[in-house]
PDB file of N, CA and C in Angstrom:
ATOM      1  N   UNK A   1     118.392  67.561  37.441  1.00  0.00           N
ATOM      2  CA  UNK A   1     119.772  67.298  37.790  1.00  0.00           C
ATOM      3  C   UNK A   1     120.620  67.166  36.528  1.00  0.00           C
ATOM      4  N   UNK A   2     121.355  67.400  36.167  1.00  0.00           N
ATOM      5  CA  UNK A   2     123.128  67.542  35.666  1.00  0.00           C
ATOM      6  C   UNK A   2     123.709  66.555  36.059  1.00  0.00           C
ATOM      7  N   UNK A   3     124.110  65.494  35.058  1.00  0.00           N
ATOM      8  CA  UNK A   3     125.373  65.261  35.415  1.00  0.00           C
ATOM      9  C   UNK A   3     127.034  65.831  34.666  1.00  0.00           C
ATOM     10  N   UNK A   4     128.142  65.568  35.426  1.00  0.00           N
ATOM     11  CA  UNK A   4     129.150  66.012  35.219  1.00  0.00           C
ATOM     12  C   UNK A   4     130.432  64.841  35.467  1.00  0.00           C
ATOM     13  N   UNK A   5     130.889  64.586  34.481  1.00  0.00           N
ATOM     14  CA  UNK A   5     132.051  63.280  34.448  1.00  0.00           C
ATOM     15  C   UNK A   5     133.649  64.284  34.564  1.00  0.00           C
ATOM     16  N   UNK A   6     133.556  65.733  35.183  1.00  0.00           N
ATOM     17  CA  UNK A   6     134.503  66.122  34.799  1.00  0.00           C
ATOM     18  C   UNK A   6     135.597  65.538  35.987  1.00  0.00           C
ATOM     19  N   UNK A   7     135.358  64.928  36.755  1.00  0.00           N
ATOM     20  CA  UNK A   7     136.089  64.100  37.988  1.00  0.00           C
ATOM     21  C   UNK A   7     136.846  62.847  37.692  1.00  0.00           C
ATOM     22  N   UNK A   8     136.167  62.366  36.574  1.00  0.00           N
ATOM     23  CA  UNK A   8     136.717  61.329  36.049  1.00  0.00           C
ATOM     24  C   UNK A   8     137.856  61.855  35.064  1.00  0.00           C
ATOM     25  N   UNK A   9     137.442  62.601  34.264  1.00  0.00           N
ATOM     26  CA  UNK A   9     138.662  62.973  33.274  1.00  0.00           C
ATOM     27  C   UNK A   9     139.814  63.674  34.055  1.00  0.00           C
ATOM     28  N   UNK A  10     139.877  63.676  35.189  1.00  0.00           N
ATOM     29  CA  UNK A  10     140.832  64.918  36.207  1.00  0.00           C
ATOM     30  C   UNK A  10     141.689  63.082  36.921  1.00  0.00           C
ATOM     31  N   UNK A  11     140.308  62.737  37.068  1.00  0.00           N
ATOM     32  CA  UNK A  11     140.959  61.201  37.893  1.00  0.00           C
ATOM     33  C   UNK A  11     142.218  60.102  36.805  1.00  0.00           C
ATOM     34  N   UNK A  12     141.481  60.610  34.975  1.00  0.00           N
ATOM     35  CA  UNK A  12     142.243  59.892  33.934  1.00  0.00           C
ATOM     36  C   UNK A  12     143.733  60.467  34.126  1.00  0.00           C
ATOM     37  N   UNK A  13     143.554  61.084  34.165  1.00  0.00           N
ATOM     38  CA  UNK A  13     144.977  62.368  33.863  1.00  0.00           C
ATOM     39  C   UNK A  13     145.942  62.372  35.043  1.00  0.00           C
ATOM     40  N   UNK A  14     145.410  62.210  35.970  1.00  0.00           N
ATOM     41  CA  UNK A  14     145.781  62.157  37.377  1.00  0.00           C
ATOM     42  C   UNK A  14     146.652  60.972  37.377  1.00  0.00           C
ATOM     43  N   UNK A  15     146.289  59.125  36.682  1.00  0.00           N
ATOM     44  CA  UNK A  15     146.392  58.107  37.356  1.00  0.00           C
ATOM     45  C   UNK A  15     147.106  57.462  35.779  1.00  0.00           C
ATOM     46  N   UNK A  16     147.750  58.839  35.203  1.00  0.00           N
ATOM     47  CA  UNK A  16     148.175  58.152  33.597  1.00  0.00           C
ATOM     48  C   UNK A  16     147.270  57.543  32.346  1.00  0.00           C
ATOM     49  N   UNK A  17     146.410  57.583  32.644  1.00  0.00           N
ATOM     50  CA  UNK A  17     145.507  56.797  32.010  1.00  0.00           C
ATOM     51  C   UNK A  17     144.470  57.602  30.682  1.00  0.00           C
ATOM     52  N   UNK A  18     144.733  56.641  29.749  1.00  0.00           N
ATOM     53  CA  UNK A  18     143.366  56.975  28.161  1.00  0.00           C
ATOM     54  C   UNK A  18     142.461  57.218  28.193  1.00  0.00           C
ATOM     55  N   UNK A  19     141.482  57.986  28.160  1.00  0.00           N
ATOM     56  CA  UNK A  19     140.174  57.310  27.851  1.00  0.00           C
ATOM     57  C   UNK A  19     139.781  56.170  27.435  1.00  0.00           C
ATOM     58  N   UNK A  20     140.460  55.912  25.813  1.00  0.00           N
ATOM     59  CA  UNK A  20     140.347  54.571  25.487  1.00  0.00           C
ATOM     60  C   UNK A  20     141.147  53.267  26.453  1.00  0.00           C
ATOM     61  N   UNK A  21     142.236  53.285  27.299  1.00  0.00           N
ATOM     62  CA  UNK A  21     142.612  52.446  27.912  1.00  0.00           C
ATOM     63  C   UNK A  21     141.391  52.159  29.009  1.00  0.00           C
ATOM     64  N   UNK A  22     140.616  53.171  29.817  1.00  0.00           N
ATOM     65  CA  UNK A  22     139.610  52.891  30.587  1.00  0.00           C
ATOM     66  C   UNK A  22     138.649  52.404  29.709  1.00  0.00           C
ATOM     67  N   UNK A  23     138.043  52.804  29.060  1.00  0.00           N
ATOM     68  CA  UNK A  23     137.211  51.708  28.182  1.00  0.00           C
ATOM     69  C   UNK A  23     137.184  50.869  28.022  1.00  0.00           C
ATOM     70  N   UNK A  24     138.360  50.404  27.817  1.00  0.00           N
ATOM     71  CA  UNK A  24     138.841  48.781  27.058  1.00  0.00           C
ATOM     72  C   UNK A  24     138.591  48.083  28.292  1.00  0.00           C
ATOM     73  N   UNK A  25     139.253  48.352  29.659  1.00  0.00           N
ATOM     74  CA  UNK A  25     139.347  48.240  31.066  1.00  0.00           C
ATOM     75  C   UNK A  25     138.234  48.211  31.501  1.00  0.00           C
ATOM     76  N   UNK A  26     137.291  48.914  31.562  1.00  0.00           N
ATOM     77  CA  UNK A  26     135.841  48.536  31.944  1.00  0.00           C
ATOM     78  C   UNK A  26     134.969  47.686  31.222  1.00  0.00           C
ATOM     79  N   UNK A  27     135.321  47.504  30.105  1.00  0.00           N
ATOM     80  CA  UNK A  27     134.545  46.850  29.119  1.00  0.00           C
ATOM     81  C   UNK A  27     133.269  47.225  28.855  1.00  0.00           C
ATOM     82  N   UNK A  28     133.296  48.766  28.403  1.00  0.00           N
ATOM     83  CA  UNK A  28     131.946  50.097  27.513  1.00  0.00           C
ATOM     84  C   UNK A  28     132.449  49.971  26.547  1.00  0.00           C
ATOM     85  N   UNK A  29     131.474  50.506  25.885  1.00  0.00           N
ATOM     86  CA  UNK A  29     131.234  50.633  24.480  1.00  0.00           C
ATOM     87  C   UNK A  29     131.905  52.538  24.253  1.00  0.00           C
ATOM     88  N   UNK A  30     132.205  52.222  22.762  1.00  0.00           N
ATOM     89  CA  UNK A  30     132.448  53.794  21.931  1.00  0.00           C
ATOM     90  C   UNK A  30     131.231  54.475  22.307  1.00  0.00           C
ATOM     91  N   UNK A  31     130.412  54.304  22.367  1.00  0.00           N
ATOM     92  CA  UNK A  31     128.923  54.744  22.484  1.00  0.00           C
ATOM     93  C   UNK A  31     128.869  55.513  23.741  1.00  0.00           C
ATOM     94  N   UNK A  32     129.190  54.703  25.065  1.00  0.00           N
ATOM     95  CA  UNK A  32     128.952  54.817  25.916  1.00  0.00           C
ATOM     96  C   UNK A  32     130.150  55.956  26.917  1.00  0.00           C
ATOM     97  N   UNK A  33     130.996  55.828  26.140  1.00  0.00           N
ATOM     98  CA  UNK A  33     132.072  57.138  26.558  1.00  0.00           C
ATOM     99  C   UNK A  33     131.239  58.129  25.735  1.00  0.00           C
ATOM    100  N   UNK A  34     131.361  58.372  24.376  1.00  0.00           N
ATOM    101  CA  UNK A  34     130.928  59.495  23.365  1.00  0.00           C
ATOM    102  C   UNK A  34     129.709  59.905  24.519  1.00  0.00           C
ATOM    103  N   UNK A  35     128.946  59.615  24.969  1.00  0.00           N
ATOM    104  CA  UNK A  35     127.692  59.746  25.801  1.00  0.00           C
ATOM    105  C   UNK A  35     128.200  60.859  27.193  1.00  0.00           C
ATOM    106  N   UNK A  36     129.292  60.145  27.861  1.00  0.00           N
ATOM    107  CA  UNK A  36     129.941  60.687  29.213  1.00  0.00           C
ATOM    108  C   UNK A  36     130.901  62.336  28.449  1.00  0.00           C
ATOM    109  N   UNK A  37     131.227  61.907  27.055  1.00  0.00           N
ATOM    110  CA  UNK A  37     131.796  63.142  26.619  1.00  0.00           C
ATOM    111  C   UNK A  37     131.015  64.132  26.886  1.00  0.00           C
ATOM    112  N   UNK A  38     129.552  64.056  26.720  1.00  0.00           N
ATOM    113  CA  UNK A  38     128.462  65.062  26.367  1.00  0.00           C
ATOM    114  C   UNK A  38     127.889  65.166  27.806  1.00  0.00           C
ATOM    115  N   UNK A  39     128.204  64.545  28.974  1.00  0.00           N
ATOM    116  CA  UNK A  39     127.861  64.547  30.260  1.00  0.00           C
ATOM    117  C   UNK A  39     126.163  64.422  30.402  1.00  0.00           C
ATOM    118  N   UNK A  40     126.336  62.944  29.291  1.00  0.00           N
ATOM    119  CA  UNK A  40     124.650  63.025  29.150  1.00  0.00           C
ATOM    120  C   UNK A  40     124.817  61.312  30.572  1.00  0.00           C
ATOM    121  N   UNK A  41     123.552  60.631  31.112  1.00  0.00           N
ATOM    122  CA  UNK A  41     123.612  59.594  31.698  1.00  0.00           C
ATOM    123  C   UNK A  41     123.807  58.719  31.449  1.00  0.00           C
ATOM    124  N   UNK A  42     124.426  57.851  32.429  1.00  0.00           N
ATOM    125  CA  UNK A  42     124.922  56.455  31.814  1.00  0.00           C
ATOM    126  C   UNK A  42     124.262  55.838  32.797  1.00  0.00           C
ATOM    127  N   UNK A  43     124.534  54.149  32.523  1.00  0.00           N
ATOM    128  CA  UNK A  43     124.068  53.166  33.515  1.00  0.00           C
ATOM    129  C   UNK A  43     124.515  53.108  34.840  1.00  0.00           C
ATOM    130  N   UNK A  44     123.965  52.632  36.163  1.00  0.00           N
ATOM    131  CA  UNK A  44     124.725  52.783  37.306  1.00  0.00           C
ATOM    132  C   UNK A  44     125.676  51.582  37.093  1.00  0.00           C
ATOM    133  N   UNK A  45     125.622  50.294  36.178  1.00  0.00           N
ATOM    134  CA  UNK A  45     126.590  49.471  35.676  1.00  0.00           C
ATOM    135  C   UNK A  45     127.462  49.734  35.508  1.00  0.00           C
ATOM    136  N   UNK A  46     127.360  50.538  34.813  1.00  0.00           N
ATOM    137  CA  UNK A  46     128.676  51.284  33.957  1.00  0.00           C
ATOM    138  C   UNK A  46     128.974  51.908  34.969  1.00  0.00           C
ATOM    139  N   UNK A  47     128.899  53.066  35.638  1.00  0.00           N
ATOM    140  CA  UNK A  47     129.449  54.055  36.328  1.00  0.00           C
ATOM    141  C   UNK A  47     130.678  53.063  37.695  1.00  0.00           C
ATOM    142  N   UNK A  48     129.519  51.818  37.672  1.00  0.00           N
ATOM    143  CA  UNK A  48     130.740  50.697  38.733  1.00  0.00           C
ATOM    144  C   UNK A  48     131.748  50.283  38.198  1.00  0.00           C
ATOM    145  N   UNK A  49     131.703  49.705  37.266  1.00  0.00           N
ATOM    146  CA  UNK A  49     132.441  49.193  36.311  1.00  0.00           C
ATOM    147  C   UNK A  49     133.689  50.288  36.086  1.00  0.00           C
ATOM    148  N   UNK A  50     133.475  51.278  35.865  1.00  0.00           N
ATOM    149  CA  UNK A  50     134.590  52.260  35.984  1.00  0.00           C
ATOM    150  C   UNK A  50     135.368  52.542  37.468  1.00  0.00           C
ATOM    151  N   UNK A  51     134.374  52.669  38.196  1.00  0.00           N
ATOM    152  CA  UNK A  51     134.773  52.680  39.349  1.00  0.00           C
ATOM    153  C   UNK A  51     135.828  52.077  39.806  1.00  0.00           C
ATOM    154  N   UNK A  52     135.382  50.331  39.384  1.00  0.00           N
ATOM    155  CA  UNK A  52     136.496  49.147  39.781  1.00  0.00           C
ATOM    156  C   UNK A  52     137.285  49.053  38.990  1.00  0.00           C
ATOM    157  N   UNK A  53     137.507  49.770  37.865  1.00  0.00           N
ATOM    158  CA  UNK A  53     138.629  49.533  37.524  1.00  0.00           C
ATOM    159  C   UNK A  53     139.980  51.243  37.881  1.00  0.00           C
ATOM    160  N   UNK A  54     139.338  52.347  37.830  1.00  0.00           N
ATOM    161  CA  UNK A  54     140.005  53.378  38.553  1.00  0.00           C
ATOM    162  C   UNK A  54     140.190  52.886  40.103  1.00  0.00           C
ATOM    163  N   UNK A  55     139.878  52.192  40.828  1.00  0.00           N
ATOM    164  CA  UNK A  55     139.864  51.744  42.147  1.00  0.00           C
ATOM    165  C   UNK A  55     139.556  53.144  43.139  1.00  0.00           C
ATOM    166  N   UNK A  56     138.196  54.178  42.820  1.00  0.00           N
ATOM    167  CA  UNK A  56     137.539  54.776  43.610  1.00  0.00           C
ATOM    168  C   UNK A  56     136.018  54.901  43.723  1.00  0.00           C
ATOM    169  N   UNK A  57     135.598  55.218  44.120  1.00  0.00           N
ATOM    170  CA  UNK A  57     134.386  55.289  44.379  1.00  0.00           C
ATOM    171  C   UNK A  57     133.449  56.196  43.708  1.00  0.00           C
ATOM    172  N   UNK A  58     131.993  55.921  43.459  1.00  0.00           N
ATOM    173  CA  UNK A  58     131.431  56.657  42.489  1.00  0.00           C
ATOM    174  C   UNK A  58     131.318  58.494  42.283  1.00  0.00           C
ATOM    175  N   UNK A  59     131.575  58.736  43.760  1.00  0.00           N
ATOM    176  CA  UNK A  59     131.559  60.475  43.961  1.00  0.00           C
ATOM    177  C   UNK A  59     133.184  60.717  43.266  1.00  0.00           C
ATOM    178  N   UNK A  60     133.666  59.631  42.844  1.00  0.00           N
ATOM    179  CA  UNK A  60     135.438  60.439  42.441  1.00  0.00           C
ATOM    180  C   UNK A  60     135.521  60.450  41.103  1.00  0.00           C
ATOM    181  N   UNK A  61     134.419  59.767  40.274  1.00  0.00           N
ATOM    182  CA  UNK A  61     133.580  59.855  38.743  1.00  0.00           C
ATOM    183  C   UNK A  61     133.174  60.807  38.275  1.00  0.00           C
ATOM    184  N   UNK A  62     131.773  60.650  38.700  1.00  0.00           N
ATOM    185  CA  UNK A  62     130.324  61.545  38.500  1.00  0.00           C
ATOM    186  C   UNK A  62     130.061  62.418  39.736  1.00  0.00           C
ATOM    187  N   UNK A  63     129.569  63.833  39.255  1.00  0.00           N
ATOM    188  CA  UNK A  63     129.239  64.871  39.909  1.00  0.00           C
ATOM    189  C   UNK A  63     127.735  65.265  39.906  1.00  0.00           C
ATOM    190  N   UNK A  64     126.920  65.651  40.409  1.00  0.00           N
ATOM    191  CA  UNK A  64     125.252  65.554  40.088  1.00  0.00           C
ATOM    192  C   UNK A  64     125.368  66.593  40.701  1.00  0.00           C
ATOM    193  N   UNK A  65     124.812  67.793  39.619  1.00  0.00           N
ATOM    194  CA  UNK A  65     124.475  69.170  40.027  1.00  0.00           C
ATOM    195  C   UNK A  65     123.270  69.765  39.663  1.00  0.00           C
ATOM    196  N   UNK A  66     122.898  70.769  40.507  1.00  0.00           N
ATOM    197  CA  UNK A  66     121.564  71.161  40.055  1.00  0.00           C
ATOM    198  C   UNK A  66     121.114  71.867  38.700  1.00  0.00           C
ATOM    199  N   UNK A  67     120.266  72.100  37.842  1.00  0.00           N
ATOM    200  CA  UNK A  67     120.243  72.535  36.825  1.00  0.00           C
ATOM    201  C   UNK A  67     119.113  73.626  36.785  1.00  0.00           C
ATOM    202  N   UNK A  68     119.102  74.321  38.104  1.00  0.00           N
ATOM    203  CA  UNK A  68     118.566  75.381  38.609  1.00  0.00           C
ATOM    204  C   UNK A  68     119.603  76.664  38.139  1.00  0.00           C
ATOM    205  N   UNK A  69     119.229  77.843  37.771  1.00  0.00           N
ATOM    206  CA  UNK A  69     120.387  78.955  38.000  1.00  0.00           C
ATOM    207  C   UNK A  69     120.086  79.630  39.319  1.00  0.00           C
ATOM    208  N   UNK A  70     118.576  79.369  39.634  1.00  0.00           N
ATOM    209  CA  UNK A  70     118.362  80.596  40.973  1.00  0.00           C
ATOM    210  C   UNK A  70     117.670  79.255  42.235  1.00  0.00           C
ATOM    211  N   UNK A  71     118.673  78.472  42.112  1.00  0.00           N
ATOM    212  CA  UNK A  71     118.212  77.879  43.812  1.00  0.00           C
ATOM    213  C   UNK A  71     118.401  78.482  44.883  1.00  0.00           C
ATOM    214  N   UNK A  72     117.309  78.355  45.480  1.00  0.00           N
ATOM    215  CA  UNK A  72     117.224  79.410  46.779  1.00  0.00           C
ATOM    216  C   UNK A  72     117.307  80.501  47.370  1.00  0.00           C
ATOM    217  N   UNK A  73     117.586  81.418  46.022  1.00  0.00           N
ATOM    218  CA  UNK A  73     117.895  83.041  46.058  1.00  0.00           C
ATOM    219  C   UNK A  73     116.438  83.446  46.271  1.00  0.00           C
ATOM    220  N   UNK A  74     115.539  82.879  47.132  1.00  0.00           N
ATOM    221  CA  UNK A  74     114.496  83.702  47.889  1.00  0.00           C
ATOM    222  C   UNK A  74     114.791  84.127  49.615  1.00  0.00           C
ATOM    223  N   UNK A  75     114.034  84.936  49.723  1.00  0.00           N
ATOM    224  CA  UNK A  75     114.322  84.612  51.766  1.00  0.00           C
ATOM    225  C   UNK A  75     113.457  84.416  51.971  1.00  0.00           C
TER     226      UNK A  75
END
């Protein structure tokens, strides 16, 4: 699996908001964004923590995709 934070940066942009202002707001680390830059995993802590402070829910964040190129192209 893949993850993908590109929902969140659509949700930043969307709702006025920094990166660094959500940071500060969730209370993560530099570390821990630089990490979501690279759409590598984070804590499910963290992923709430953002959550409550964007006031949506974790599918309006993070995206989890397959990291297959040929799923199911059999018959």
């Amino acid at each position: 699996m893949a993850v993908s934070y590109n929902r969140l940066w659509k949700l930043l942009i969307d709702k006025g908001m920094t990166k660094t202002e959500m940071r500060k707001a969730a209370g993560i680390s530099t570390n821990v964004l630089a990490k979501m830059g690279k759409n590598e995993t984070v804590s499910m802590d963290t992923l709430a923590r953002i959550a409550a402070v964007m006031e949506c829910g974790l599918d309006d964040i993070v995206e989890l995709t397959s990291d297959r190129k040929d799923v199911c192209n059999e018959i």
